[in-house]
N, C-alpha and C. Protein backbone atom coordinates (compact mmCIF):
# COMPACT_ATOMS: atom_id res chain seq x y z
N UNK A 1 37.97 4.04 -92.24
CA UNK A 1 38.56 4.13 -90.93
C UNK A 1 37.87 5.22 -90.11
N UNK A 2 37.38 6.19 -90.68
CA UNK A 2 37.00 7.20 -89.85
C UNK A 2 35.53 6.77 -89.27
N UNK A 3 34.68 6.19 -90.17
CA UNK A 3 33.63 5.60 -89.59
C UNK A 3 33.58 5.03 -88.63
N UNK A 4 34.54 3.77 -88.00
CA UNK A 4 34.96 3.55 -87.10
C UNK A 4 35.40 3.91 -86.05
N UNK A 5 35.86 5.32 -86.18
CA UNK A 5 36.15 6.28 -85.29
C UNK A 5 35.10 6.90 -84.29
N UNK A 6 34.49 7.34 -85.63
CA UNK A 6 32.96 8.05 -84.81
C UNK A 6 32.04 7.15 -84.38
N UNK A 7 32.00 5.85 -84.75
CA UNK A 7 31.04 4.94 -84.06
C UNK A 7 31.29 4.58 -82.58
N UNK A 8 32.96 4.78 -82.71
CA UNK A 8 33.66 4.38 -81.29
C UNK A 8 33.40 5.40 -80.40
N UNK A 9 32.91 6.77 -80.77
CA UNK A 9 33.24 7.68 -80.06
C UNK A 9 31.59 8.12 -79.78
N UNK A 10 30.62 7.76 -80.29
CA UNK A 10 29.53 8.15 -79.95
C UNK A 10 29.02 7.15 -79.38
N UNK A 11 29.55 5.88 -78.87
CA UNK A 11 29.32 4.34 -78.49
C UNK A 11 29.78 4.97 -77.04
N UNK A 12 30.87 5.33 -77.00
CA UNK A 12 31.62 5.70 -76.07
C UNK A 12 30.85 7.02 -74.92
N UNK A 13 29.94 7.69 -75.50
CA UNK A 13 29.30 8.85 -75.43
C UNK A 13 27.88 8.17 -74.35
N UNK A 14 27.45 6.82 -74.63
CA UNK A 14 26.31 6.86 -74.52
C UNK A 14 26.28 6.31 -73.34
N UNK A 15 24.83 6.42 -72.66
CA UNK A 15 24.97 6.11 -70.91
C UNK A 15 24.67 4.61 -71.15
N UNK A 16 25.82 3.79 -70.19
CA UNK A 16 25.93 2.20 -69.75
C UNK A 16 24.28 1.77 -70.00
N UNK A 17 23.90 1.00 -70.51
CA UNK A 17 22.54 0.29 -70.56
C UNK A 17 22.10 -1.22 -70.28
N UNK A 18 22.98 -1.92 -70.44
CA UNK A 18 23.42 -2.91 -69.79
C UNK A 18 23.70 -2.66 -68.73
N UNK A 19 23.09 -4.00 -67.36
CA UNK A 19 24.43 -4.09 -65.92
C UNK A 19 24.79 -4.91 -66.78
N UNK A 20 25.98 -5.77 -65.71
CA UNK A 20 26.77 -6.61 -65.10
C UNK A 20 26.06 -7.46 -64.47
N UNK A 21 25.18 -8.29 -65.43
CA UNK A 21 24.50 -9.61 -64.77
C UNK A 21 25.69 -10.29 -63.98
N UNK A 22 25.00 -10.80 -62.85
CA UNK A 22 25.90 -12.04 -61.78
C UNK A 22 25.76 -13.44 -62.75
N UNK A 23 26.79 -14.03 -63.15
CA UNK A 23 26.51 -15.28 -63.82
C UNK A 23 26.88 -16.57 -62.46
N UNK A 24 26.65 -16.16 -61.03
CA UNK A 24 26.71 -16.92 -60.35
C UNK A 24 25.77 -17.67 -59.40
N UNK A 25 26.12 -18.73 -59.67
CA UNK A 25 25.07 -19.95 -59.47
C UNK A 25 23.94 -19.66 -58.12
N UNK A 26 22.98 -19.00 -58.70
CA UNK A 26 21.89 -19.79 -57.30
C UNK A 26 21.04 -20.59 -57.06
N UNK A 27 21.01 -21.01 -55.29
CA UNK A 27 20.44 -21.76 -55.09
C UNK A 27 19.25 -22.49 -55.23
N UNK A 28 18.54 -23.28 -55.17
CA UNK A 28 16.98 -23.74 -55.43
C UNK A 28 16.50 -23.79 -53.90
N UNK A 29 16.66 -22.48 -53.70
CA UNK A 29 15.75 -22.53 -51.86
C UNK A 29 14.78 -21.30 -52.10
N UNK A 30 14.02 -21.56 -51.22
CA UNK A 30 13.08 -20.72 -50.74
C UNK A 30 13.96 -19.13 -50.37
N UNK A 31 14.68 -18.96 -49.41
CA UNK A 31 15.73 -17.98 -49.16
C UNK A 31 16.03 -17.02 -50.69
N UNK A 32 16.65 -17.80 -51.45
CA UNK A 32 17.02 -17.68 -52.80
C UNK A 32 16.45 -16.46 -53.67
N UNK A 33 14.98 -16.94 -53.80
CA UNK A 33 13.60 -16.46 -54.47
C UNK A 33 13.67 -15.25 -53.51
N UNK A 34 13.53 -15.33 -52.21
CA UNK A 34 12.98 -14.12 -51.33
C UNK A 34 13.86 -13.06 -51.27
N UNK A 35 15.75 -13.46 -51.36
CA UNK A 35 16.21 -12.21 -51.80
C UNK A 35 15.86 -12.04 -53.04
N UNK A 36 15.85 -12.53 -53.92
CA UNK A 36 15.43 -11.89 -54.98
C UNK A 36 14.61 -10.71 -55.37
N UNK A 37 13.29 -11.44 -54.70
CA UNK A 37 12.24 -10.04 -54.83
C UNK A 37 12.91 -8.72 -53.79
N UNK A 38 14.08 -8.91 -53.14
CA UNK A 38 14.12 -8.12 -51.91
C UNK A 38 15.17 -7.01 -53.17
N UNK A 39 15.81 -7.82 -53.93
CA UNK A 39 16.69 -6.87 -54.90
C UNK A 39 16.15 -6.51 -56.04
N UNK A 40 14.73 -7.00 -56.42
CA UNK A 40 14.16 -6.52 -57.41
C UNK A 40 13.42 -5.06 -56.76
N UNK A 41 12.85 -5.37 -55.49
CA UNK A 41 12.13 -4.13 -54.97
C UNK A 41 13.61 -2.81 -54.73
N UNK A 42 14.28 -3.23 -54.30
CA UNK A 42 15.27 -2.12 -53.71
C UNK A 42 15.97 -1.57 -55.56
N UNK A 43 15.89 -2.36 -56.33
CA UNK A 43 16.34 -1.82 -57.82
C UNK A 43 15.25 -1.00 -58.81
N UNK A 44 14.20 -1.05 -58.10
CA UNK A 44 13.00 -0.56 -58.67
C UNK A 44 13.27 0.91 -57.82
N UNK A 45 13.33 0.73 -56.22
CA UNK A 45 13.70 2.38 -55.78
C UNK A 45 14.52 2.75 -56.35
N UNK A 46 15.44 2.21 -57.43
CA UNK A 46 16.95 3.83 -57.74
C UNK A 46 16.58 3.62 -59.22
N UNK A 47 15.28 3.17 -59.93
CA UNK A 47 14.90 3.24 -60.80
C UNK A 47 16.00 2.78 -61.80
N UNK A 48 16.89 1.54 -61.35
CA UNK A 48 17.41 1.18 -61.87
C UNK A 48 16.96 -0.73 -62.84
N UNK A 49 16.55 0.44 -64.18
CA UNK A 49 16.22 -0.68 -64.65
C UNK A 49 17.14 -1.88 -65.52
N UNK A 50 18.65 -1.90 -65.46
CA UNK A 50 19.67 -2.44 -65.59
C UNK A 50 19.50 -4.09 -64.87
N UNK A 51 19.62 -3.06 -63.59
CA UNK A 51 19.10 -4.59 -62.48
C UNK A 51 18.48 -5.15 -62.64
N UNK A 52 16.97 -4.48 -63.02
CA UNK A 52 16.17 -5.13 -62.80
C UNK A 52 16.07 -6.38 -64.10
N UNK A 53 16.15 -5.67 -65.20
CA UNK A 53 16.94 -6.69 -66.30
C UNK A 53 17.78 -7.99 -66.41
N UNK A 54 18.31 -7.86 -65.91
CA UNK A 54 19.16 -9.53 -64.86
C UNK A 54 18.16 -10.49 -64.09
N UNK A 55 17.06 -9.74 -63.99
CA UNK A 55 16.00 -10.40 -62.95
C UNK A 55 15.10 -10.98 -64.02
N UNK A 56 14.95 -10.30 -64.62
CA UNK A 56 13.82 -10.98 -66.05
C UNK A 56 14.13 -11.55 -66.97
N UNK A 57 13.59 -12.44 -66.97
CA UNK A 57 13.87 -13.22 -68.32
C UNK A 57 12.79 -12.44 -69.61
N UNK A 58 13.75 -12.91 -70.68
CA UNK A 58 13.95 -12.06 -72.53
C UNK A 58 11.59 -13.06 -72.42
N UNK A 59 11.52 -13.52 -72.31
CA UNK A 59 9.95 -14.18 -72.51
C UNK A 59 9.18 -13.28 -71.35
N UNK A 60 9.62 -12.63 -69.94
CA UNK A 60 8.78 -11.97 -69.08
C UNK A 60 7.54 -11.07 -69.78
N UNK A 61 6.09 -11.60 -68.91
CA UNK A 61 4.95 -10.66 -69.07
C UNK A 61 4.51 -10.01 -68.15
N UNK A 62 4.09 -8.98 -67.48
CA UNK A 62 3.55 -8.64 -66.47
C UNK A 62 2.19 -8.25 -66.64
N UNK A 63 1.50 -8.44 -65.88
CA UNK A 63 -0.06 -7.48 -65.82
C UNK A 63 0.33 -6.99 -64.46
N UNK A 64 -0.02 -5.52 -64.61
CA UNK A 64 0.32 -4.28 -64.07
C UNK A 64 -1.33 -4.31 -62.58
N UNK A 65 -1.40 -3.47 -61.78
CA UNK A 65 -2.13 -3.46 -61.20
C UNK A 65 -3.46 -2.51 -61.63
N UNK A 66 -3.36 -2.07 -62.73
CA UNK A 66 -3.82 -1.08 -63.94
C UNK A 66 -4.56 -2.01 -65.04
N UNK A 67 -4.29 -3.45 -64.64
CA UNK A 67 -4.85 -4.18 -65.61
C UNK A 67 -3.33 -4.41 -67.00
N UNK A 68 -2.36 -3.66 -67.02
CA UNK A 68 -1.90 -3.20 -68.51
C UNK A 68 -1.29 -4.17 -69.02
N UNK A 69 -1.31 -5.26 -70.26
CA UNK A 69 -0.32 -6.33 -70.09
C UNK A 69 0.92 -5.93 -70.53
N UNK A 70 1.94 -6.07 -70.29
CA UNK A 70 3.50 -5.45 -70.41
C UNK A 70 4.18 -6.32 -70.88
N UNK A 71 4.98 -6.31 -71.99
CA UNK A 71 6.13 -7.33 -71.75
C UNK A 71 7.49 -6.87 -71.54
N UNK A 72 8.63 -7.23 -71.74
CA UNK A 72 10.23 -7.48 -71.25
C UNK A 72 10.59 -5.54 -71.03
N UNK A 73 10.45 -5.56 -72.27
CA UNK A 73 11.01 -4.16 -73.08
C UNK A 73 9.74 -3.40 -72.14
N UNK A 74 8.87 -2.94 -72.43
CA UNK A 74 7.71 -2.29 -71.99
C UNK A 74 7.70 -2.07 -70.75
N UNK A 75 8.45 -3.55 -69.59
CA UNK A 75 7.89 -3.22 -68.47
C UNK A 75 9.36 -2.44 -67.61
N UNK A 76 10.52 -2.56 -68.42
CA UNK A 76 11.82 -1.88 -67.99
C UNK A 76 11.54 -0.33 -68.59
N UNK A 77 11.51 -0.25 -69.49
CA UNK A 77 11.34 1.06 -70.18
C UNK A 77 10.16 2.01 -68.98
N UNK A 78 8.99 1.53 -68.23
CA UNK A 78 8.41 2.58 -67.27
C UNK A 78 9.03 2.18 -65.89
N UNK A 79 10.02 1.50 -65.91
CA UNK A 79 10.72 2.52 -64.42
C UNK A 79 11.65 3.85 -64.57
N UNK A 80 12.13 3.99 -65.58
CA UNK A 80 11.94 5.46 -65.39
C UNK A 80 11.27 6.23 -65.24
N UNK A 81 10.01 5.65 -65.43
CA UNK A 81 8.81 6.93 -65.01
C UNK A 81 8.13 7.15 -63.67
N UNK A 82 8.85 5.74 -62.86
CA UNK A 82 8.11 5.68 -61.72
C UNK A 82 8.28 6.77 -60.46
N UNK A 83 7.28 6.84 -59.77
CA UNK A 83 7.46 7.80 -59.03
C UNK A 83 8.76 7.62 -57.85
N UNK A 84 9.03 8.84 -56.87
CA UNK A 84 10.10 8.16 -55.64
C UNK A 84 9.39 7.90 -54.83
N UNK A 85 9.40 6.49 -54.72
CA UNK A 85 9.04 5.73 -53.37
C UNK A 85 9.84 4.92 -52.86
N UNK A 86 9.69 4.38 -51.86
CA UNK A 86 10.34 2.97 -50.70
C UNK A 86 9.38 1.84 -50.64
N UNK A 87 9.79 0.87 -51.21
CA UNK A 87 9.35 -0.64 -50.84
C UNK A 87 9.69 -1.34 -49.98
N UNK A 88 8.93 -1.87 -49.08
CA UNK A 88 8.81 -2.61 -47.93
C UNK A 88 7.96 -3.91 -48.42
N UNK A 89 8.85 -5.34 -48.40
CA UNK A 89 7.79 -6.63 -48.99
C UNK A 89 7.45 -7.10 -47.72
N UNK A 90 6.42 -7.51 -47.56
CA UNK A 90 6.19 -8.30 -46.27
C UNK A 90 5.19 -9.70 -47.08
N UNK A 91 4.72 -10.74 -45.61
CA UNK A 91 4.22 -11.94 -46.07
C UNK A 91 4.65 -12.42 -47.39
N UNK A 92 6.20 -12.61 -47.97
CA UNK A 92 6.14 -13.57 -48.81
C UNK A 92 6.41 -14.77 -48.50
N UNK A 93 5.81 -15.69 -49.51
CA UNK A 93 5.49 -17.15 -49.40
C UNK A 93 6.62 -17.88 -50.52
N UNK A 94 7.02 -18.80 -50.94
CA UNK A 94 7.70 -19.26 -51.77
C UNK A 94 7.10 -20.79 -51.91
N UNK A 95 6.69 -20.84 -52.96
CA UNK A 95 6.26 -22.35 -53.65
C UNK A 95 7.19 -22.81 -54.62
N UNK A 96 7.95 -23.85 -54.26
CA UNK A 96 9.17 -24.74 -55.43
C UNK A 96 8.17 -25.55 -56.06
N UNK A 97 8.54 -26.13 -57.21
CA UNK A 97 8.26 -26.54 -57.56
C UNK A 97 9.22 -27.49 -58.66
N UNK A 98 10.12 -27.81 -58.39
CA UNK A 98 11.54 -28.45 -59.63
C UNK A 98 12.04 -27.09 -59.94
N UNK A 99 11.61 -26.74 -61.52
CA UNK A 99 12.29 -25.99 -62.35
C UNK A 99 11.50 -24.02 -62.04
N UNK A 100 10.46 -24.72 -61.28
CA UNK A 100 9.62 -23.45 -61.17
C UNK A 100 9.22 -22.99 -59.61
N UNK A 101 9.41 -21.74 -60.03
CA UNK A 101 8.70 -21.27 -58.36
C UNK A 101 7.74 -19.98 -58.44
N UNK A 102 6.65 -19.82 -57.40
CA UNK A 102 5.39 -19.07 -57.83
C UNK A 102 5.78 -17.90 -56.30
N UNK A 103 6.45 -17.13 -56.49
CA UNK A 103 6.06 -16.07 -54.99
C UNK A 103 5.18 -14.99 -54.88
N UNK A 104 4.35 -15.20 -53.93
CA UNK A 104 3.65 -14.48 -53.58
C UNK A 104 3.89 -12.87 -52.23
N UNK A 105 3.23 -12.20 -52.49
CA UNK A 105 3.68 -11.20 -51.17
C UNK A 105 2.85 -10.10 -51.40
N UNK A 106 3.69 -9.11 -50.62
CA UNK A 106 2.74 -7.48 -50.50
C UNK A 106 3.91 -6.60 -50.45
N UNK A 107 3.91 -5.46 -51.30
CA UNK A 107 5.05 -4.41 -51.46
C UNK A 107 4.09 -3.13 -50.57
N UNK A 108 4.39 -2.65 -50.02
CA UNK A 108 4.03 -1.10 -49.16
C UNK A 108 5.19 -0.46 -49.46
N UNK A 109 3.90 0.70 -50.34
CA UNK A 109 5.16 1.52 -50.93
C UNK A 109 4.59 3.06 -50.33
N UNK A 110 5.73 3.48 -50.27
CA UNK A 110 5.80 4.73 -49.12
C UNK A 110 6.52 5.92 -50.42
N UNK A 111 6.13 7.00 -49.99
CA UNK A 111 6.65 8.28 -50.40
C UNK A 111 7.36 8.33 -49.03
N UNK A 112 8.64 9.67 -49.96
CA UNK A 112 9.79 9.70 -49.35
C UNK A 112 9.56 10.03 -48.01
N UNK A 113 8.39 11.07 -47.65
CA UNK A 113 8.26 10.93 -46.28
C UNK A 113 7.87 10.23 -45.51
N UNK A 114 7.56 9.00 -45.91
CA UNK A 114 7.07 7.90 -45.19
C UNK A 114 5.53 7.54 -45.01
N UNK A 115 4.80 8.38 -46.11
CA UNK A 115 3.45 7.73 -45.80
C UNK A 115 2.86 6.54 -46.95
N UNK A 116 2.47 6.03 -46.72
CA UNK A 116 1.61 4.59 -47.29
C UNK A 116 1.03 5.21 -48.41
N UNK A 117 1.49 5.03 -49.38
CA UNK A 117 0.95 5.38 -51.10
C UNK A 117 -0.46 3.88 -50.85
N UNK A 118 0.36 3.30 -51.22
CA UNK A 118 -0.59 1.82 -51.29
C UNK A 118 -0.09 0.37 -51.37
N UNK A 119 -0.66 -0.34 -50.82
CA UNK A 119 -0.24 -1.68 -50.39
C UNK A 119 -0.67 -2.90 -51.95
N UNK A 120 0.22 -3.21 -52.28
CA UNK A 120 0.10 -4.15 -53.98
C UNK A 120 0.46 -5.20 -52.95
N UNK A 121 -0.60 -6.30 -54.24
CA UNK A 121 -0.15 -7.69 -53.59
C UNK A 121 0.01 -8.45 -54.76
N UNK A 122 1.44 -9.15 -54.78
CA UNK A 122 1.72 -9.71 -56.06
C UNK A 122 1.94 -11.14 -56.32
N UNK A 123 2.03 -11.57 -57.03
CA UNK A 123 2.66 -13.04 -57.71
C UNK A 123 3.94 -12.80 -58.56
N UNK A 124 4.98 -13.49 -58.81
CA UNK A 124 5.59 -13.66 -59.63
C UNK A 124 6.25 -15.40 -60.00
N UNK A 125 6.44 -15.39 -61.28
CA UNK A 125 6.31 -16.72 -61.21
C UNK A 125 8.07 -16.54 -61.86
N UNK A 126 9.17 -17.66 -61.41
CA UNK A 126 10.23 -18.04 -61.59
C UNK A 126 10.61 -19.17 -62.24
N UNK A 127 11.67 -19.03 -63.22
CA UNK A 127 12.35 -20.61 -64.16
C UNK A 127 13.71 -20.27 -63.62
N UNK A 128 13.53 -21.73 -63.23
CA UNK A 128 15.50 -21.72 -63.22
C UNK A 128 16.17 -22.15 -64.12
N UNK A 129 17.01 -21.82 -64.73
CA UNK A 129 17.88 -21.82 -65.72
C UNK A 129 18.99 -21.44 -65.92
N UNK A 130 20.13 -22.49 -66.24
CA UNK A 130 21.28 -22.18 -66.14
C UNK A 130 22.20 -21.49 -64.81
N UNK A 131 21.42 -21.90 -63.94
CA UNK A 131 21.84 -21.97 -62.41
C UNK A 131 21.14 -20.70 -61.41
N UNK A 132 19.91 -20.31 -62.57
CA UNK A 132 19.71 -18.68 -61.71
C UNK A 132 18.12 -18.83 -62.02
N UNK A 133 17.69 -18.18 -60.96
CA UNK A 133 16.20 -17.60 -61.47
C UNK A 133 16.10 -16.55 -61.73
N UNK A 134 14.99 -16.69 -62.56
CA UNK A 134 14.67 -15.47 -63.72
C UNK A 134 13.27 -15.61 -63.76
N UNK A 135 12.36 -14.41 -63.41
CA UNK A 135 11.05 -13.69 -63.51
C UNK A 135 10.50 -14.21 -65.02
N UNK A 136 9.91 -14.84 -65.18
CA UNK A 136 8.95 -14.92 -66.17
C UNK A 136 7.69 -14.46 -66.28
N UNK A 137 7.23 -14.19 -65.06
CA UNK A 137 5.31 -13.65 -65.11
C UNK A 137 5.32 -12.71 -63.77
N UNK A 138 4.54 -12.08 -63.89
CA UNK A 138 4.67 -10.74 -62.87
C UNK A 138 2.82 -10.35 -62.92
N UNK A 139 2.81 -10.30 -61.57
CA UNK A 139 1.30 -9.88 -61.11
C UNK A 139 1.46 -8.85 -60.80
N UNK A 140 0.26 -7.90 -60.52
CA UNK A 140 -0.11 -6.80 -59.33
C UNK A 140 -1.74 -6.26 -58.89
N UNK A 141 -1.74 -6.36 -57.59
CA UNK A 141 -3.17 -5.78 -57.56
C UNK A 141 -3.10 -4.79 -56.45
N UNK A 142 -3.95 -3.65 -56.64
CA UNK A 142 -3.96 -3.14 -55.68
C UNK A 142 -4.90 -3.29 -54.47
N UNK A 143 -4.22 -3.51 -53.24
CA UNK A 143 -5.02 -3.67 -52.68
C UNK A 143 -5.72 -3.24 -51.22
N UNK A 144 -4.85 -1.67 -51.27
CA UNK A 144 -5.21 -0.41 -50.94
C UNK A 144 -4.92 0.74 -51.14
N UNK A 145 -5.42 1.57 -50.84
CA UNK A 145 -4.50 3.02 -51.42
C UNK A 145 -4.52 4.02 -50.41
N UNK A 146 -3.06 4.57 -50.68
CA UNK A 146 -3.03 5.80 -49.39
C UNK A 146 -4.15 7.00 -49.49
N UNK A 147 -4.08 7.54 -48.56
CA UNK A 147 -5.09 8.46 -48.67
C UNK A 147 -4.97 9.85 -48.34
């Protein structure tokens, strides 16, 4: 019994690591996909990688703009390391495709005072499943840098 005790109590101790995935149904629109990346970028500023977790699917790979290939675990585990910046997506595109969708765009990411770190231009590729999309492949390139 006491084992139980202390498991409860150091369980109890430890910081939330899991969110509160939305298990509610979205749409197959273009709209859909584009908030998406709009809540993946704004969950990446509070370095909250919980969120961003709900967004990826357990198979997600990324190649980094570094070249680095990342997978699920790997690529949540370095937003804590990321620096403080602000993302701004502009020109994204959305390609459906049935079960799949490919978005393309550009993140401008700013330090807190507002100057242009550097402009990434990405891909990510989407499965829908079970009424939601979920990140399976993740691009980045850079394709300028502040100065």
């Amino acid at each position: 019994m006491r084992t139980l005790v202390v498991i409860g109590a150091v369980a109890a101790s430890l910081p939330a690591v899991a969110a509160e995935c939305s298990t509610e149904k979205q749409p197959k629109t273009q709209q859909a996909l584009i908030d998406l990346e709009h809540q993946w970028a704004k969950a990446l500023e509070k370095k909250d990688a919980a969120a961003v977790g709900c967004i990826l699917a357990p198979e997600f790979v990324d190649t980094t703009a570094d070249g680095e290939k990342r997978n699920r675990e790997q690529a949540l585990a370095a937003i804590a390391k990321r620096k403080d910046t602000t993302n701004t997506l502009s020109d994204l595109t959305v390609t459906l495709l049935g079960e799949v969708a490919i978005v393309h765009g550009a993140n401008h990411v700013k330090d807190k005072s507002g100057k242009e770190m550097a402009v990434v231009q990405f891909t990510d590729v989407f499965s829908y499943r079970g009424g939601q999309w979920k990140a399976v492949s993740g691009q980045e390139s850079v394709i300028s840098a502040g100065k």
